[in-house]
Protein backbone atom coordinates (compact mmCIF):
# COMPACT_ATOMS: atom_id res chain seq x y z
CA UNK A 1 58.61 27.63 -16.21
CA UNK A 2 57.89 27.45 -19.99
CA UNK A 3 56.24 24.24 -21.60
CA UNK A 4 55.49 23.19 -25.25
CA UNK A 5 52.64 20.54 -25.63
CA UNK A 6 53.63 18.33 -29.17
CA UNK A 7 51.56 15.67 -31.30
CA UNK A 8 51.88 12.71 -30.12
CA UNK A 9 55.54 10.82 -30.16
CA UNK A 10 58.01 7.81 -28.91
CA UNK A 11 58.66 8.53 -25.02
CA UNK A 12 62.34 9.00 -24.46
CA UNK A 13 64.45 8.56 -21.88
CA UNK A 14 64.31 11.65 -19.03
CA UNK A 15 65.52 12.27 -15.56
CA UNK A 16 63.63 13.93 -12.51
CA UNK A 17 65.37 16.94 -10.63
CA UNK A 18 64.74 17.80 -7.26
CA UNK A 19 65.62 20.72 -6.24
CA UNK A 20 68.43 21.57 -8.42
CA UNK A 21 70.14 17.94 -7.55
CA UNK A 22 69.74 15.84 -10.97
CA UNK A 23 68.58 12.05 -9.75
CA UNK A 24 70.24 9.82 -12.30
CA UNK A 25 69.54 6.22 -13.27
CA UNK A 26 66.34 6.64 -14.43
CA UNK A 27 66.02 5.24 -18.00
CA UNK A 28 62.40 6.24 -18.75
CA UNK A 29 59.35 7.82 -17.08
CA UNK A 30 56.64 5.49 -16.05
CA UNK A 31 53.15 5.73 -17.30
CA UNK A 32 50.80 6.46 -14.53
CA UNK A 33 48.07 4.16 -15.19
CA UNK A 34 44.53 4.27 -13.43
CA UNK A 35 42.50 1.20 -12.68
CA UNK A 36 38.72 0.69 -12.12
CA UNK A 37 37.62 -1.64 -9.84
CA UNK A 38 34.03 -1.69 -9.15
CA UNK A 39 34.63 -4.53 -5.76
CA UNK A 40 36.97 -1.82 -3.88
CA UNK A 41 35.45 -0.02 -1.05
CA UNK A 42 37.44 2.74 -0.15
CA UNK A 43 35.76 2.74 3.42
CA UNK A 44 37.41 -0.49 4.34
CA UNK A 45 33.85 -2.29 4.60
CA UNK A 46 32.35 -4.35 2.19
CA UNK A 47 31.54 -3.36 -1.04
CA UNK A 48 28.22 -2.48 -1.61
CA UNK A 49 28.83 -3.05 -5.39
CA UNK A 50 25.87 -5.33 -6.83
CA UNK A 51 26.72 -8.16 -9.48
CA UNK A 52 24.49 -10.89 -10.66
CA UNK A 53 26.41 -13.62 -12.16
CA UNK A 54 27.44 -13.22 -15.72
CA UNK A 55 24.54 -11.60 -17.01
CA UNK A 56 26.05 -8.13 -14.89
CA UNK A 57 22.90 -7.28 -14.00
CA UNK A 58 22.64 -4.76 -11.03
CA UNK A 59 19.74 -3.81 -9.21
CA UNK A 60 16.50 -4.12 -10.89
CA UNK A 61 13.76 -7.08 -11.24
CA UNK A 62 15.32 -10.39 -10.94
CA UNK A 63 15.25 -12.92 -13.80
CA UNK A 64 13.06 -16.06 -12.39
CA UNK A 65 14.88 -19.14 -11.95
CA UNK A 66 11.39 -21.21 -11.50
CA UNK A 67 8.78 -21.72 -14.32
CA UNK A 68 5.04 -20.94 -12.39
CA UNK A 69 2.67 -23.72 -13.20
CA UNK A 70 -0.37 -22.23 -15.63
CA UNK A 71 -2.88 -24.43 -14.39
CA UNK A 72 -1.95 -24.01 -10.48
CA UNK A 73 -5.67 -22.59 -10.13
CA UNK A 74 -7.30 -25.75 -11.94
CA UNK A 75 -6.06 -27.57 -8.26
CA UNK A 76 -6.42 -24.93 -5.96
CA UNK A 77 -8.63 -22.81 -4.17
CA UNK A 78 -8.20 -19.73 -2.25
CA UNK A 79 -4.74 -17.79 -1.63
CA UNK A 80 -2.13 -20.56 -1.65
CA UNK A 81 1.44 -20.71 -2.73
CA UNK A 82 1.87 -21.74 -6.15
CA UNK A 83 4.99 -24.59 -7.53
CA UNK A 84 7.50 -21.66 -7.16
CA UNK A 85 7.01 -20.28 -3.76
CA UNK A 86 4.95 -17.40 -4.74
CA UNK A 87 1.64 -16.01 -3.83
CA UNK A 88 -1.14 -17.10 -6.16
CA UNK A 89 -5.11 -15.64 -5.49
CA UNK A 90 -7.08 -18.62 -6.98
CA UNK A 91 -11.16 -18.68 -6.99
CA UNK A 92 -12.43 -19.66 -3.59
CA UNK A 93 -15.62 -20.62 -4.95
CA UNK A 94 -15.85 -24.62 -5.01
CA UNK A 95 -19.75 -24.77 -6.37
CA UNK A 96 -22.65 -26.47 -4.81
CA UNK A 97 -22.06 -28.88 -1.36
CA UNK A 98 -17.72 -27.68 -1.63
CA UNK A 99 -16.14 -25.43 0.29
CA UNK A 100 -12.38 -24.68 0.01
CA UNK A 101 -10.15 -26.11 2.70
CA UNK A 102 -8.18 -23.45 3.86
CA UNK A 103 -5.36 -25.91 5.13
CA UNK A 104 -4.60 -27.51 1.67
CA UNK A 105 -5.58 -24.98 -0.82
CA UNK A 106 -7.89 -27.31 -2.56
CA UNK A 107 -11.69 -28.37 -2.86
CA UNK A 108 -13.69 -30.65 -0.55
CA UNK A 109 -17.09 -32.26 -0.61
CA UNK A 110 -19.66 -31.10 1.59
CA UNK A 111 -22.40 -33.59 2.17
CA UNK A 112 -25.80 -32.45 1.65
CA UNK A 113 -28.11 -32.20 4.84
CA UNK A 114 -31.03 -34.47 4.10
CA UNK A 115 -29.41 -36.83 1.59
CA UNK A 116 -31.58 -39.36 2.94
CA UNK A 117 -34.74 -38.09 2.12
CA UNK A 118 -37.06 -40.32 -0.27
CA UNK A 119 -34.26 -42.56 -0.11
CA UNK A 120 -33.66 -46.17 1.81
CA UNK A 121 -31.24 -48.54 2.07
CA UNK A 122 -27.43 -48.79 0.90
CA UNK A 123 -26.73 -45.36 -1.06
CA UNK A 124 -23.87 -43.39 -2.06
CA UNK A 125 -24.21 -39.85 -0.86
CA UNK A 126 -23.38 -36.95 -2.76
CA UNK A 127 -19.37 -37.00 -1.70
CA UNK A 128 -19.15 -40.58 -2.89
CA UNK A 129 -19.41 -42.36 0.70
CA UNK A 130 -21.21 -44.71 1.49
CA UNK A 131 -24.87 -43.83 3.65
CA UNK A 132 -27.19 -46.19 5.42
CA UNK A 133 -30.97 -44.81 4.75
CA UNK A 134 -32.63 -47.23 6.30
CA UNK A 135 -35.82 -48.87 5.52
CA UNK A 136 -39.22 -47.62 4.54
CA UNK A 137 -42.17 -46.63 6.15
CA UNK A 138 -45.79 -47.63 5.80
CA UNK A 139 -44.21 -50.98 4.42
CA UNK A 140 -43.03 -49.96 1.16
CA UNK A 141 -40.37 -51.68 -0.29
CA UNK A 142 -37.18 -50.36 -0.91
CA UNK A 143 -36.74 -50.13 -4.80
CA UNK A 144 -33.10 -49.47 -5.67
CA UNK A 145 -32.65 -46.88 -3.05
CA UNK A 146 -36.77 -45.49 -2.91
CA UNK A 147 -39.41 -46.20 -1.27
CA UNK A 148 -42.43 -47.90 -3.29
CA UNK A 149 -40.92 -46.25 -6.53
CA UNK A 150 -38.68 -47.71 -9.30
CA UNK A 151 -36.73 -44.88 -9.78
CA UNK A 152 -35.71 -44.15 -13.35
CA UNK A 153 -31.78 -44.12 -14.74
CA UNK A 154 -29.60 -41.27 -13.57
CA UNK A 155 -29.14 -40.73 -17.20
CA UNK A 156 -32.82 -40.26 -17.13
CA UNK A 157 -33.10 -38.15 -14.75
CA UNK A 158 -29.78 -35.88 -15.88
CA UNK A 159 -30.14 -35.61 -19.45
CA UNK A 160 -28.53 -32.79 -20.69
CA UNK A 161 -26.50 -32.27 -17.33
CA UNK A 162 -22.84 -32.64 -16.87
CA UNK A 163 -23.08 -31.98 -13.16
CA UNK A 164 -25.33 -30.23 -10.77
CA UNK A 165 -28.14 -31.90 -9.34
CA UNK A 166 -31.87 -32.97 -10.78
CA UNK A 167 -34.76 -34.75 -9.36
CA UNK A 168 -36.15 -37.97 -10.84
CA UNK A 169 -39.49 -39.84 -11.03
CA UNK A 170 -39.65 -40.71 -7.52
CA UNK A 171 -38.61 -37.36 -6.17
CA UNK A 172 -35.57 -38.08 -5.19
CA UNK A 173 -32.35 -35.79 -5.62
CA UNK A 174 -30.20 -36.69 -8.12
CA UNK A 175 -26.38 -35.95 -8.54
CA UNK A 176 -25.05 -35.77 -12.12
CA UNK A 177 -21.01 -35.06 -11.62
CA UNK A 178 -18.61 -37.83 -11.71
CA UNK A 179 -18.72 -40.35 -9.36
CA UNK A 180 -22.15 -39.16 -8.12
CA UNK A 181 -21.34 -35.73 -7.16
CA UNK A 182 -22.56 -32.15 -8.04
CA UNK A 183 -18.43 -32.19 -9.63
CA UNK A 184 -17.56 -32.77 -12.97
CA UNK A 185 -15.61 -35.60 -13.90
CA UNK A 186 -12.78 -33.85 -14.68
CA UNK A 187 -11.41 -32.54 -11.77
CA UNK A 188 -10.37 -28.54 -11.78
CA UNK A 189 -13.47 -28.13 -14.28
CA UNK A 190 -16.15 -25.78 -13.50
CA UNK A 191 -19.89 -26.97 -12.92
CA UNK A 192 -21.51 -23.14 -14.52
CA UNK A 193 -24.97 -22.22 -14.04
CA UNK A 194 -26.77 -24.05 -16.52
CA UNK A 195 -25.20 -27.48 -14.54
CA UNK A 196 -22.60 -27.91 -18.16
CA UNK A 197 -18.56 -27.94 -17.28
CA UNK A 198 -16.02 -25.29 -18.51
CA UNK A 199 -12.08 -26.00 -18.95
CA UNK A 200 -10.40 -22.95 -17.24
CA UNK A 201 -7.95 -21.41 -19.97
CA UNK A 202 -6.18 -20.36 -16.89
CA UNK A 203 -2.67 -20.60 -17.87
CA UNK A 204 -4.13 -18.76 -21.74
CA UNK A 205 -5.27 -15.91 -19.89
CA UNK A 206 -2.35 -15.31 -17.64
CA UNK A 207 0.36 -15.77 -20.73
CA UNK A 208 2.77 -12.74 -20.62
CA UNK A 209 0.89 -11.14 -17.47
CA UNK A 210 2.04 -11.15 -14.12
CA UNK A 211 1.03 -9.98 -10.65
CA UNK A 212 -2.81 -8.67 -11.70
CA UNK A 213 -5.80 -10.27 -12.52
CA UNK A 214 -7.49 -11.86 -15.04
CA UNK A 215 -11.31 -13.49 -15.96
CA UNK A 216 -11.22 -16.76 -17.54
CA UNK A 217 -12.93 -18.08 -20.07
CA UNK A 218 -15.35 -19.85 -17.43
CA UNK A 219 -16.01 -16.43 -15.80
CA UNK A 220 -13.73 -17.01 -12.76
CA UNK A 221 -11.16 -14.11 -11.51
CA UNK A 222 -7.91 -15.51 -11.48
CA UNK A 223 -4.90 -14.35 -10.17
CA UNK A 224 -1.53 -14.50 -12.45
CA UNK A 225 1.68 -15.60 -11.07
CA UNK A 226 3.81 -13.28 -9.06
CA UNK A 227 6.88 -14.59 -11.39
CA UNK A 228 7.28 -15.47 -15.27
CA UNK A 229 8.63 -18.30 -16.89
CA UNK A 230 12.49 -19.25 -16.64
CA UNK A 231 14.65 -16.63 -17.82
CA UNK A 232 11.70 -14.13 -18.50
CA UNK A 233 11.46 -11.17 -15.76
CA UNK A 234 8.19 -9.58 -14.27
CA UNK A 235 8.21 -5.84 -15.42
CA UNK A 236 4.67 -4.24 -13.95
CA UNK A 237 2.21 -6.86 -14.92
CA UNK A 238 4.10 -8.25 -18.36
CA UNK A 239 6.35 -10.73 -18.65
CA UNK A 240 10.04 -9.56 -20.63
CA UNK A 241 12.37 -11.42 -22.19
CA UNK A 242 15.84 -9.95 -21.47
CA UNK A 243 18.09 -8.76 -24.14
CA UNK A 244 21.77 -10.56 -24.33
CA UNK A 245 23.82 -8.18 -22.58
CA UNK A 246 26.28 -8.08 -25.39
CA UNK A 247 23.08 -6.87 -26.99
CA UNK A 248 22.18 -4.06 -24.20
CA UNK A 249 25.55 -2.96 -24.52
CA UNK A 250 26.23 -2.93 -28.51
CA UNK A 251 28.30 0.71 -28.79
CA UNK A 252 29.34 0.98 -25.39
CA UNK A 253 32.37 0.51 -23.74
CA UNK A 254 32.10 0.37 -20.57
CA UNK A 255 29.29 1.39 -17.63
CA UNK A 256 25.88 1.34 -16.55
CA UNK A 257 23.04 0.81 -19.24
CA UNK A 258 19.46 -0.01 -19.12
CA UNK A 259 18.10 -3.38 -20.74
CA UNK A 260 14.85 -3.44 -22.59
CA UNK A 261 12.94 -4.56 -19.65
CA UNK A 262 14.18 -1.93 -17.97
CA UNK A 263 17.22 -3.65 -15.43
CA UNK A 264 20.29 -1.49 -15.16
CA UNK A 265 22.88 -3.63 -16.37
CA UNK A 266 26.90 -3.50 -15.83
CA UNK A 267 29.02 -3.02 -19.55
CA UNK A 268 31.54 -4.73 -19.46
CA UNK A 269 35.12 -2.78 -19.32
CA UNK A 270 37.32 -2.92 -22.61
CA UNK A 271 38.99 0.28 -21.76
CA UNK A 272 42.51 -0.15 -22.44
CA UNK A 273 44.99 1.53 -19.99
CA UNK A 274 45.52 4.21 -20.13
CA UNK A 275 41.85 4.78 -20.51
CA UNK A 276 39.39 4.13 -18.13
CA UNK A 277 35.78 4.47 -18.46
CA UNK A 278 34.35 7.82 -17.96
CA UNK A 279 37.84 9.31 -17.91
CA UNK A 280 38.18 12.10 -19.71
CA UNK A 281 34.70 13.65 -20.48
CA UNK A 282 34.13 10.44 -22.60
CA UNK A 283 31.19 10.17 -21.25
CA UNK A 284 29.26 7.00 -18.78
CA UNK A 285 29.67 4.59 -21.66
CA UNK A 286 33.04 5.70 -22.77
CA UNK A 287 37.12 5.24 -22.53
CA UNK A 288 39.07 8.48 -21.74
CA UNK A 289 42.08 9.63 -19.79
CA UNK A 290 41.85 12.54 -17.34
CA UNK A 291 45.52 14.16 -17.66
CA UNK A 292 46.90 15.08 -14.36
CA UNK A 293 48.83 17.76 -16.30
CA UNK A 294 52.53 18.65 -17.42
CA UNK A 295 55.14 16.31 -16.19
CA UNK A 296 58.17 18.58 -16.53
CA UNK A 297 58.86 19.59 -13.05
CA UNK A 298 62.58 21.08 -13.36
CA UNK A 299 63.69 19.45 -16.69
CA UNK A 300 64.83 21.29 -19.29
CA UNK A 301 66.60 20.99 -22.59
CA UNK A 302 63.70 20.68 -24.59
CA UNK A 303 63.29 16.69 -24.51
CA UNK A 304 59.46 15.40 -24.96
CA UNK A 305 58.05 13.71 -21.86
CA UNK A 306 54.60 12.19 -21.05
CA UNK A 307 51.91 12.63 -19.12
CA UNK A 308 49.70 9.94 -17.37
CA UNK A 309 47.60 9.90 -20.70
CA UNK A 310 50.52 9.51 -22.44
CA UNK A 311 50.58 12.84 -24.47
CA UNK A 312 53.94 14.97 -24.96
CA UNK A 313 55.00 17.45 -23.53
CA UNK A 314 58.46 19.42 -24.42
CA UNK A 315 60.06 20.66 -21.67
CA UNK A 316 61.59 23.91 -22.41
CA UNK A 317 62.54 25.08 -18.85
CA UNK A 318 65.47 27.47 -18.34
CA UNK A 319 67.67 27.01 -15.39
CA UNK A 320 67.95 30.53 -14.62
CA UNK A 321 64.65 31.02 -13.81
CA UNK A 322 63.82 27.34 -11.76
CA UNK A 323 67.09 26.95 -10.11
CA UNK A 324 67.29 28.68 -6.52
CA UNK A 325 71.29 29.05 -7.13
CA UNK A 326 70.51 30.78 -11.10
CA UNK A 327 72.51 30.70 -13.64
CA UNK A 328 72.58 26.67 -13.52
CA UNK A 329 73.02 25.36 -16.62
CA UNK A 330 70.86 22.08 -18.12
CA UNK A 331 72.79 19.03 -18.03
CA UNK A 332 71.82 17.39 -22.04
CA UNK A 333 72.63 14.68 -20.73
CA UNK A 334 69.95 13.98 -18.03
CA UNK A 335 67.76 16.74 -18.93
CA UNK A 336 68.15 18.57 -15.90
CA UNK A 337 69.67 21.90 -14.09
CA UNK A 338 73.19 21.48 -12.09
CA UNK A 339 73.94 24.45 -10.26
């Protein structure tokens, strides 16, 4: 068989032989035309194709849905689960007479053993409940909670303190928080050292982190969110922004690509058929046609036919040589050998 491959052209009309029986009727050859369709599982199962709603994301970190709450830690105590479901490591440390209650994540008052002491009558312990001291002994009398002592303000007696404890004139233990307490007043504040309050910067320190650890500006070792903000995506310990996909996939056609927070993402397909993407040594990201080679067969008479990619061919078969009776001779007509 002899073939001529041609630039490019107008398909004409062509018939098929079999054998050396010409099959009329046929007006034109058909383009073959290959389709991609990343849902078909040639197994018969399910596919195991992965797509993410619009954003054709496949694989990879998910985008979060859920905004964590910065402050979470300013409430809590302990590991807990934070607003969005997610494991949060919070300080367990509560300060002087708190412990953290392990049921509800959060702080409680632990009243002091001895409260009582130097004290008598109707008093307010140091969680802010009310204590019966009793009366005095030796016949003192009971001056505004102590015993033959006029005790001095708790202003007095805490100047300079913004929680903590101090004692006053008449030896008494004194609680300089809100509401009586060793707290501050403002709850999720921390009572430091030197009995002065710190504002955590809790939600300042974990900005753009996730999943590690960070120290606060009050010295406390908090732990970020597992998850970033709404539409952001936790890439090690940094929160990413996602790129548009039309963005991710500026110059391709088609395919797999990598975002810039590093999620393989799904092109989507403008291949135009005959093209398909990846056909034709174009390449992951590319539209090509992979010929499946001359289209002759038995024709003859030097018309032009077309492949699957639609390139020419001229067929230039001689019916001597293809027909089994030789010396057939090509029918002009319908292209093809009659014996």
């Amino acid at each position: 068989m002899r073939w001529t491959r041609v630039v490019a052209g107008i398909a004409v009309s062509a018939s098929v032989l079999w054998g050396c029986t010409a099959i009329t009727g046929l007006d034109s050859l058909a383009l073959a035309t290959s389709v991609e369709d990343a849902s078909i599982d040639d197994s018969g199962g399910e596919s195991s194709t992965i797509v993410f709603s619009e954003a054709g994301l496949a694989d990879g970190p998910s985008t979060s849905i859920c905004t964590p709450d910065p402050n979470f830690c300013n409430t809590h105590c302990g590991s807990a689960k934070d607003n969005c479901g997610q494991p949060r490591t919070c300080p367990a440390d509560c300060g002087a007479s708190s412990t953290c209650d392990s049921a509800t994540h959060t702080c409680k008052c632990v009243a002091v053993t001895g409260f009582c002491s130097d004290r008598c009558g109707a008093e307010t312990d140091n969680c802010a409940r009310p204590v019966d001291c009793g009366a005095c002994d030796g016949g003192l009398t009971c001056n505004s909670g102590a015993c033959g002592c006029v005790p001095e303000s708790v202003g007095t007696a805490c100047a300079g303190k913004q929680c903590g404890s101090a004692t006053n004139n008449c030896n008494q233990t004194i609680y300089c928080g809100g509401s009586g307490s060793q707290s501050c007043a403002t709850a999720g504040d921390v009572c430091e050292s030197n009995d002065s309050c710190c504002t955590p910067n809790n939600g300042a320190a974990c900005a753009n982190k996730c999943n590690e650890s960070v120290v606060n500006n009050c010295g406390q070792t908090v732990g970020c969110p597992a998850t970033c903000p709404s539409g952001q995506v936790c890439v090690g310990t940094a929160c990413c922004v996602p790129d548009p996909l039309a963005t991710t996939c500026s110059g391709k056609a088609c395919g797999a690509a990598v975002n810039n927070c590093g999620q393989p993402v799904t092109c989507p397909n403008t291949c135009a058929a005959p093209n398909v993407c990846g056909g034709g040594g174009a390449g992951p990201n590319g539209c090509g046609c992979t010929s499946t080679g001359n289209p002759c067969g038995k024709m003859c008479g030097g018309n032009t036919v077309y492949d699957n990619c639609n390139n020419p061919y001229v067929c230039t078969e001689l019916c001597s040589d293809a027909c089994p009776c030789r010396g057939g001779t090509c029918s002009m007509t319908y292209h093809s050998c009659s014996c």
